[in-house]
Protein backbone atom coordinates (compact mmCIF):
# COMPACT_ATOMS: atom_id res chain seq x y z
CA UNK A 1 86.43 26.55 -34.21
CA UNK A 2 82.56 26.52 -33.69
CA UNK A 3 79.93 25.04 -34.93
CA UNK A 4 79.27 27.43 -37.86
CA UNK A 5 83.27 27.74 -38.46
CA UNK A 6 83.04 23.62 -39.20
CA UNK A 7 80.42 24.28 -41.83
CA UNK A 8 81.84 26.87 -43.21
CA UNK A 9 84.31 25.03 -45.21
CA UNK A 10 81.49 23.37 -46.91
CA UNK A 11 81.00 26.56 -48.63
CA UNK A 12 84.71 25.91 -50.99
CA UNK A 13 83.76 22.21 -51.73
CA UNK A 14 82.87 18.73 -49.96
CA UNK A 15 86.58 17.70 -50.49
CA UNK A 16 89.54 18.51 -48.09
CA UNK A 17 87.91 19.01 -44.87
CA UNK A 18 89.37 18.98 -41.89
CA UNK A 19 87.92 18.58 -38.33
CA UNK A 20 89.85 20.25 -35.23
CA UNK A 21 90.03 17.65 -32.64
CA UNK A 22 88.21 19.87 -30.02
CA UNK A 23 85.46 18.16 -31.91
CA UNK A 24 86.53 14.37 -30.75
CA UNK A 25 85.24 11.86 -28.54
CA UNK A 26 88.10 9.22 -28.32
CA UNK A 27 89.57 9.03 -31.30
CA UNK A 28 86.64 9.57 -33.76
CA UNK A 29 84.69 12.73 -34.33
CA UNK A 30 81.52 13.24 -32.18
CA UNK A 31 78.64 12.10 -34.05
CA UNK A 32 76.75 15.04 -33.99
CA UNK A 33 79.16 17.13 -35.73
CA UNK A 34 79.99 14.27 -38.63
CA UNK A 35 75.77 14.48 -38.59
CA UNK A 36 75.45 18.28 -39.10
CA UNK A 37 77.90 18.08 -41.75
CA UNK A 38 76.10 15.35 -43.92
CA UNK A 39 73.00 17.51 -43.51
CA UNK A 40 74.88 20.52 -44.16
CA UNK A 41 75.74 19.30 -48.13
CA UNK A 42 72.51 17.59 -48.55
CA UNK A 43 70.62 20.84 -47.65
CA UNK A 44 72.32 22.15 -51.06
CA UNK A 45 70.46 19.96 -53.31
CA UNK A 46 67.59 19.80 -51.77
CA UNK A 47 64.51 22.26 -52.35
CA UNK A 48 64.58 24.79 -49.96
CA UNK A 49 60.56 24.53 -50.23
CA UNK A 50 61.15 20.82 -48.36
CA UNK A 51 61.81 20.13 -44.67
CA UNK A 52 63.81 17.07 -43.80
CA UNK A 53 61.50 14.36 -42.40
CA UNK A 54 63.87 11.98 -41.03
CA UNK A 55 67.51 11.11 -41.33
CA UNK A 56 69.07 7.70 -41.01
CA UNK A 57 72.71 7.45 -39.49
CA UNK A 58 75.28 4.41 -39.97
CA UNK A 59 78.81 5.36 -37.61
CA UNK A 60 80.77 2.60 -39.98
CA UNK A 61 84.78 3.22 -38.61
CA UNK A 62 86.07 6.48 -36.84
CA UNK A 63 86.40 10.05 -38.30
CA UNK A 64 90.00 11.08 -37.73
CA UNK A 65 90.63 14.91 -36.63
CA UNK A 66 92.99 16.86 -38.15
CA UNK A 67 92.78 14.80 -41.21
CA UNK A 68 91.29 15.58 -44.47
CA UNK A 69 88.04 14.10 -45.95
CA UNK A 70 85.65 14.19 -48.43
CA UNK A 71 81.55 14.66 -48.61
CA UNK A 72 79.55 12.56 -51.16
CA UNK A 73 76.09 13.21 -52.08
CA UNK A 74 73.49 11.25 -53.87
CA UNK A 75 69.95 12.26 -54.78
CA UNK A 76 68.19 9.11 -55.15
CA UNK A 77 64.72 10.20 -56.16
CA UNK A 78 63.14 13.51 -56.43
CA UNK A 79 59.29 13.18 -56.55
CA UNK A 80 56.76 15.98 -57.17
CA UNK A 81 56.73 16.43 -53.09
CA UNK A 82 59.63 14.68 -51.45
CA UNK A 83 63.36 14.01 -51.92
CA UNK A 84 65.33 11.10 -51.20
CA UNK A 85 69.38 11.63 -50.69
CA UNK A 86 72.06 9.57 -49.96
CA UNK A 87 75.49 10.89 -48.41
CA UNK A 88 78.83 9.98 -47.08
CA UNK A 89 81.69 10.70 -45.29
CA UNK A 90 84.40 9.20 -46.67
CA UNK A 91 88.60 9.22 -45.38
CA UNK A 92 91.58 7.44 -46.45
CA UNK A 93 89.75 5.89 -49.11
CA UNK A 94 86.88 4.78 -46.22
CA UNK A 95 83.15 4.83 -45.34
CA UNK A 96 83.14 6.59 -42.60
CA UNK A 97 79.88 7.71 -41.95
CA UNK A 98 76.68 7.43 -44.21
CA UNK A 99 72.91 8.93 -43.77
CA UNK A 100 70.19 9.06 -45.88
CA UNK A 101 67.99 11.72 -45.91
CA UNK A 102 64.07 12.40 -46.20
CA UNK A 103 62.74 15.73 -47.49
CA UNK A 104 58.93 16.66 -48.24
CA UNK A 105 57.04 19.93 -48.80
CA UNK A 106 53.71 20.34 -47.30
CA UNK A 107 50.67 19.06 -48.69
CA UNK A 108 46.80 19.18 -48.04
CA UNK A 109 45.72 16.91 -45.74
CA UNK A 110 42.46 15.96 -43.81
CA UNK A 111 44.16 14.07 -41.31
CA UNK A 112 45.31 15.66 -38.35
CA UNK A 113 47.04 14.18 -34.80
CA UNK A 114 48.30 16.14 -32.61
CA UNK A 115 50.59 15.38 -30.14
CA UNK A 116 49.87 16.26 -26.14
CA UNK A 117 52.73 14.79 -24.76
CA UNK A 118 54.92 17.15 -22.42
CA UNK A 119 58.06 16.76 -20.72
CA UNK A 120 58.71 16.29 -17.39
CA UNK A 121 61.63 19.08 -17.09
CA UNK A 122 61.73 22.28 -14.87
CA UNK A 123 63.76 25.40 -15.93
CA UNK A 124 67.65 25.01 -16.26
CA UNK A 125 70.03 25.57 -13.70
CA UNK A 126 73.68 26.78 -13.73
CA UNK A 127 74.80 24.04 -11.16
CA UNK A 128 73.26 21.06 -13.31
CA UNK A 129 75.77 21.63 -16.05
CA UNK A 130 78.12 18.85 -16.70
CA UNK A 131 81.44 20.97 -17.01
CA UNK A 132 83.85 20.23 -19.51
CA UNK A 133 87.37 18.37 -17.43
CA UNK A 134 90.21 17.76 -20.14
CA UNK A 135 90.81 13.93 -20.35
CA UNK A 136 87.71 13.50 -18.21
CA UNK A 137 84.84 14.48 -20.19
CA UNK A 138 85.05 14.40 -24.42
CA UNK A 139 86.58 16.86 -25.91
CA UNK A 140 83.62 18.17 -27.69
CA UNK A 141 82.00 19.12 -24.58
CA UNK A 142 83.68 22.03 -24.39
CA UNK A 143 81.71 23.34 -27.51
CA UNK A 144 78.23 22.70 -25.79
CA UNK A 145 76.10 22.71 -22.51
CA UNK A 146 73.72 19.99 -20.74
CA UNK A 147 72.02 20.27 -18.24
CA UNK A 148 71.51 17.07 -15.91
CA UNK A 149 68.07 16.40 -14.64
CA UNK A 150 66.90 13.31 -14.77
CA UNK A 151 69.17 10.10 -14.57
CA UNK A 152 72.86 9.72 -13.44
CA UNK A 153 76.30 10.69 -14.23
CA UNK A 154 78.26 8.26 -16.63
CA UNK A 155 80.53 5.27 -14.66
CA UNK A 156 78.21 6.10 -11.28
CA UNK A 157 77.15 2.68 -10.52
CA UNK A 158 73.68 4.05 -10.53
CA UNK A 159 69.97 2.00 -10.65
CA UNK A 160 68.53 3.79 -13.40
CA UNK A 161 68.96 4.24 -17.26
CA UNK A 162 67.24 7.20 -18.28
CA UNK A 163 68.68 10.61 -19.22
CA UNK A 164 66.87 14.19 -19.32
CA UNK A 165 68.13 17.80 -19.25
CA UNK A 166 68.45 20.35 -21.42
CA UNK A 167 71.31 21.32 -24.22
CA UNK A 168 72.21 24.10 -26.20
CA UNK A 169 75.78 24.88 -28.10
CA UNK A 170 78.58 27.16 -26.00
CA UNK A 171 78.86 29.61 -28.54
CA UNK A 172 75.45 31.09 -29.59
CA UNK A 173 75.76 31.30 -33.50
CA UNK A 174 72.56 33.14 -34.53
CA UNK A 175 68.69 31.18 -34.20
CA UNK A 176 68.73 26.86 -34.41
CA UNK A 177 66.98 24.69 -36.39
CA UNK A 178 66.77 21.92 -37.65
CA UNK A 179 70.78 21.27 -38.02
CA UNK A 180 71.70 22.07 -34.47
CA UNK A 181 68.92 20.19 -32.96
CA UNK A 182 70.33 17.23 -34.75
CA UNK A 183 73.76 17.89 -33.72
CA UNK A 184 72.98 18.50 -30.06
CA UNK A 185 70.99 15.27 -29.90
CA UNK A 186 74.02 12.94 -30.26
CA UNK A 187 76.16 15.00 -27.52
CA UNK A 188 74.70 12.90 -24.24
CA UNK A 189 76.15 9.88 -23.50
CA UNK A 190 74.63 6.76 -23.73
CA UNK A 191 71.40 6.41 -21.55
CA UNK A 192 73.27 2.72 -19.80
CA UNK A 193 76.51 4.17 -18.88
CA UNK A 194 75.59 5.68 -15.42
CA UNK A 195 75.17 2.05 -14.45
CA UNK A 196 78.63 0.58 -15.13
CA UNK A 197 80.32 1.65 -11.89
CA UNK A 198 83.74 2.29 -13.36
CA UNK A 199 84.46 3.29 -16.94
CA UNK A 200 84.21 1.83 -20.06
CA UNK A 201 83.33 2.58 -24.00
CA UNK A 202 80.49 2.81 -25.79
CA UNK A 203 79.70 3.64 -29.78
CA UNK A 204 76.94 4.54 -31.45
CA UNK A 205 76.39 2.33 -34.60
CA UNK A 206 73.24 3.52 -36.14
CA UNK A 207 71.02 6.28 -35.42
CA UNK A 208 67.59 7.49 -37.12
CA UNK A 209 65.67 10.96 -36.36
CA UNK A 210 62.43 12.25 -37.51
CA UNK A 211 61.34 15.73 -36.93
CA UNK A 212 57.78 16.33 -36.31
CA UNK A 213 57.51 20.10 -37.06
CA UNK A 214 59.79 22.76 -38.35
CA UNK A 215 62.36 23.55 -35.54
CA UNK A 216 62.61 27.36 -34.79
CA UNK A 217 64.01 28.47 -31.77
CA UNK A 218 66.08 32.09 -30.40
CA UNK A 219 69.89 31.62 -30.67
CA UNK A 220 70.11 31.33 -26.19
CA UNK A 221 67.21 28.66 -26.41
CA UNK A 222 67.63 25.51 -24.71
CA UNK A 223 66.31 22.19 -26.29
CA UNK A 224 64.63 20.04 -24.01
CA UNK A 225 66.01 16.30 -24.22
CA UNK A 226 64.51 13.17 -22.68
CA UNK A 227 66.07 9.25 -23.02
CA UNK A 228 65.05 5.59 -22.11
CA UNK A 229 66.67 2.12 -22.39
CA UNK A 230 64.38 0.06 -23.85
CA UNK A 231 66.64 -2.88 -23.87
CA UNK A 232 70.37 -3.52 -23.26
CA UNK A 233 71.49 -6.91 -23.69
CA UNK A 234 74.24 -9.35 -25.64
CA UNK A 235 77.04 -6.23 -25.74
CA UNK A 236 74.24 -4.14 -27.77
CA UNK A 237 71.51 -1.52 -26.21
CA UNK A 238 68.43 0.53 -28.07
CA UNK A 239 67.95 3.45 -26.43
CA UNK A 240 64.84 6.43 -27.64
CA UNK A 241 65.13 9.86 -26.86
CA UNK A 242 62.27 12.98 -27.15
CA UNK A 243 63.58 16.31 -28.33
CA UNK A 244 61.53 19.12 -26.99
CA UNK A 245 60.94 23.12 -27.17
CA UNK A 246 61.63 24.85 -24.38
CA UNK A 247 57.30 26.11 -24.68
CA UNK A 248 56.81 21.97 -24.13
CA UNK A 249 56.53 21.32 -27.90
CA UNK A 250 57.34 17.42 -28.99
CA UNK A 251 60.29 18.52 -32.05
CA UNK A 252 61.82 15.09 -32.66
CA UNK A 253 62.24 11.72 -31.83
CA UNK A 254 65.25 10.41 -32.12
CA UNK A 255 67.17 6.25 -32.01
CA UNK A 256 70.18 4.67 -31.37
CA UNK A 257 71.62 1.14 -31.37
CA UNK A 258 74.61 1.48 -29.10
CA UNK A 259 77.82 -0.97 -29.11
CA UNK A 260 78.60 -1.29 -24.76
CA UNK A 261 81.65 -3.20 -24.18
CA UNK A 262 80.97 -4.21 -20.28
């Protein structure tokens, strides 16, 4: 089941949905997927005049596989430009996951920044692919590709704790937007864990993303994807990541307080 097969069951209702556990990590779902699905529901109460603006990600306990679950969504305010929306992910009676959301439509403005930051990447290659190994890699790999430029493999021992490459989904499902670029962003591992030299976990805990521009790109397109460690201390790191168009256009910026348990 692919990426557009998940959200499909959105269109019968936000109850009774079931994840395949191709789209695990461990024994919860892969963020990115519980993510797209969130923004998935919220997209249909939300002005389709409004782009989303940023969206704020709590992973409270795991998402099961093969379980049922239900959506819930909130609109908390709905001004004369922007929407504010609340939703959930709940299981067994649980929180598992909940986001808020920020919408606006575009307005006059006299201020204008631009941004003329570029990456740092070079064209992908088919050899920098981390493959997908079953019970080596997480399961959900097998529903996208990255490419590995800058930074190590997880559980390498190595001196550095940066990440860059690029990533696209396995199964080209028509052009990407907003909703995949979210969902891809979440599929690289930690930025730290290419320095513990053997393995151990990690998990996400909160996550916010804010999208500079309207994302557009051809259904084969690769997003561009840079990470840094700022800090990783006390059993908790902060890691930011830039989210790029393949033509060297800034698309989103993206943070995550990670849980490391070595």
């Amino acid at each position: 089941m692919n990426l557009k097969q998940v959200l499909s069951q959105l269109e019968n209702g936000l109850s009774g949905i079931i994840l395949p556990s191709s789209w695990c990590q461990g024994r919860t779902a892969f963020g990115g997927v519980s993510g797209a699905l969130l923004f998935q529901a919220v997209k249909q109460v939300v002005k389709p005049t409004r782009r989303v603006l940023s969206i704020s990600t709590n992973f409270i306990g795991p998402l099961i596989a093969e379980q049922p679950f239900d959506i819930k969504v909130e609109v908390l305010r709905e001004g004369k430009s922007a929407s504010q929306v609340l939703a959930r992910i709940e299981q067994d009676g649980n929180t598992c996951v909940l986001a808020q959301f920020c919408f606006g439509e575009s307005r006059k403005s006299e201020l204008l920044v631009s941004n003329d930051e570029t990456h740092q990447l070079v064209a992908p290659k088919p050899e920098q692919r981390i493959p997908y190994i079953p019970n080596m890699t997480p399961e959900f790999f097998q529903h996208v590709e990255i490419c590995l430029q800058q930074g190590g493999m997880p559980f390498t021992g190595a001196m550095t704790s940066h990440l860059g490459g690029w990533m696209r989904f396995a199964d080209h499902c028509g052009h990407q937007d907003e909703l995949q670029l979210l969902a891809l962003s979440d599929a690289w591992p930690p930025t730290m864990l290419q320095m513990y030299p053997r393995p151990a976990p990690a998990s996400t805990m909160s996550w916010y993303i804010e999208f500079l521009k309207p994302v557009q790109l051809e259904e084969t397109q690769w997003f561009g994807f840079e990470a840094v460690t700022h800090n990783s201390a006390d059993g908790y790191a902060i890691e930011e990541a830039k989210i790029w168009h393949p033509n060297g256009e800034l698309l989103a910026l993206s943070r995550q307080t990670v849980a490391v348990f070595a």
